[in-house]
Protein backbone atom coordinates (compact mmCIF):
# COMPACT_ATOMS: atom_id res chain seq x y z
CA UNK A 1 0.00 0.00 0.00
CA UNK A 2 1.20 3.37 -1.04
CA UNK A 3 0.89 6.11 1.89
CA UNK A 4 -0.82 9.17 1.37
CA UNK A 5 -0.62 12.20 3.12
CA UNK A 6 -4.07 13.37 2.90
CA UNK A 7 -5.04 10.03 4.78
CA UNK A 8 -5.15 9.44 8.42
CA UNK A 9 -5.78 6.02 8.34
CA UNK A 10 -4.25 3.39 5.27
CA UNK A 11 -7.65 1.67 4.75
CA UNK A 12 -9.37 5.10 4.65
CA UNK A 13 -11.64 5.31 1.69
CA UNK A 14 -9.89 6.81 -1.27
CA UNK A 15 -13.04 8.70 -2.60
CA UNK A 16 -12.84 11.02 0.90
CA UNK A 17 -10.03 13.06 1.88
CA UNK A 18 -9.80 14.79 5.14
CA UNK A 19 -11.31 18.30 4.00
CA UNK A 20 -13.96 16.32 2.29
CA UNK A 21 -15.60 14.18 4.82
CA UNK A 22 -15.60 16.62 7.74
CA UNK A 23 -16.98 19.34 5.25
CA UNK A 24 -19.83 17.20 4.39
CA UNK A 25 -21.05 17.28 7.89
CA UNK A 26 -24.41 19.10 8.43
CA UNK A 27 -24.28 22.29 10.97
CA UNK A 28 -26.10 21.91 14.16
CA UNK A 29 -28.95 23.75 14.28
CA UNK A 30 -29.30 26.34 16.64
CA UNK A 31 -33.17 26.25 18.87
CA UNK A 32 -34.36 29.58 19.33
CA UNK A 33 -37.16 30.54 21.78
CA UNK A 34 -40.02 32.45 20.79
CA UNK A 35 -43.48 32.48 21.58
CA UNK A 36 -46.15 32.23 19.04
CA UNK A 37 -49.94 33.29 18.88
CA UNK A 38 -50.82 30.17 19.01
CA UNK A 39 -48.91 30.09 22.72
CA UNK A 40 -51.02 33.89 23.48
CA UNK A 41 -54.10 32.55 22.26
CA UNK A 42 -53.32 29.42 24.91
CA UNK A 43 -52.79 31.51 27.78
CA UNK A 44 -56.16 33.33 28.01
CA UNK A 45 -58.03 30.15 28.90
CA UNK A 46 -58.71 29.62 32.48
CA UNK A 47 -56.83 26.25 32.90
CA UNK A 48 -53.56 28.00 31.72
CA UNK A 49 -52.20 29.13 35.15
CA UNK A 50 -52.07 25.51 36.30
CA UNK A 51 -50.20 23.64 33.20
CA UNK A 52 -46.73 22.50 33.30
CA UNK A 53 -44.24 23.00 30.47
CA UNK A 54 -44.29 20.14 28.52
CA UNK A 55 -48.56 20.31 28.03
CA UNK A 56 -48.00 23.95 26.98
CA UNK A 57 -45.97 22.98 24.46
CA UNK A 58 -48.05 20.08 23.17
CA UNK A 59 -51.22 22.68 23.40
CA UNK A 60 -49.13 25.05 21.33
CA UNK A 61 -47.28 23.01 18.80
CA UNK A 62 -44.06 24.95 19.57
CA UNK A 63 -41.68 22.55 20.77
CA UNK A 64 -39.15 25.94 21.61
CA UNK A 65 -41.47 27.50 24.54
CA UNK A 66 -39.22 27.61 27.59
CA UNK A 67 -40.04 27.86 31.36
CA UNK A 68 -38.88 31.83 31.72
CA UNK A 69 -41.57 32.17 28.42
CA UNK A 70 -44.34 30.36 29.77
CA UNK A 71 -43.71 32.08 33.05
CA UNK A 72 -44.58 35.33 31.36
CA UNK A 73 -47.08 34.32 29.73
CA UNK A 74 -48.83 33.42 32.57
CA UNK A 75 -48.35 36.57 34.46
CA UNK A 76 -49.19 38.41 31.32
CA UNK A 77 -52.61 36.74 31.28
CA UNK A 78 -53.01 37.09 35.13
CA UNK A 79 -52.36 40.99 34.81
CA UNK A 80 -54.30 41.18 31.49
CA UNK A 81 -51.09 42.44 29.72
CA UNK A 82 -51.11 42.55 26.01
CA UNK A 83 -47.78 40.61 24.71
CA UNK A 84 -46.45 39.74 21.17
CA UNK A 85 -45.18 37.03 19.38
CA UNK A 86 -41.20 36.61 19.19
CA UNK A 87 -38.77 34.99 17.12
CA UNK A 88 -39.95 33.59 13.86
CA UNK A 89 -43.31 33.88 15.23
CA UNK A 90 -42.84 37.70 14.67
CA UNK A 91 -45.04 39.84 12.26
């Protein structure tokens, strides 16, 4: 076997070199948290001020809600506060 320097390994697959295969890699995608109207709409029902996270989010459909953004929603509706959606969710 002939060694080559773009290898790391001999048996390496001759088709990939190391630039190659680590540039084919896909980029973690990043979550972002944002609350849709979907979430608002949620939080004026009477029931809302008692649900945990994880039934929010299957209420919602927005598997990116987070505890800090369900805890204002909450107080929102409580105080009768007006709020807006965030993140993609924005107008």
């Amino acid at each position: 076997m002939a060694i080559r320097p773009d290898k790391d390994i001999l048996n390496e697959h001759a088709k990939f070199n190391k630039f190659d295969k680590y540039k084919a890699k896909k980029a973690d995608t990043m979550k972002v948290a944002d609350i849709s109207q979907a979430d608002i709409d949620a939080s004026k029902s009477r029931s809302y001020s008692v649900i945990d996270l994880e039934t929010a989010r299957d209420i919602s459909q927005n598997p990116t809600l987070t505890q800090e953004e369900l805890n204002e929603l909450k107080k929102a509706a409580k105080e009768k506060r007006n709020i807006e959606p965030t993140g993609k969710f924005a107008k």
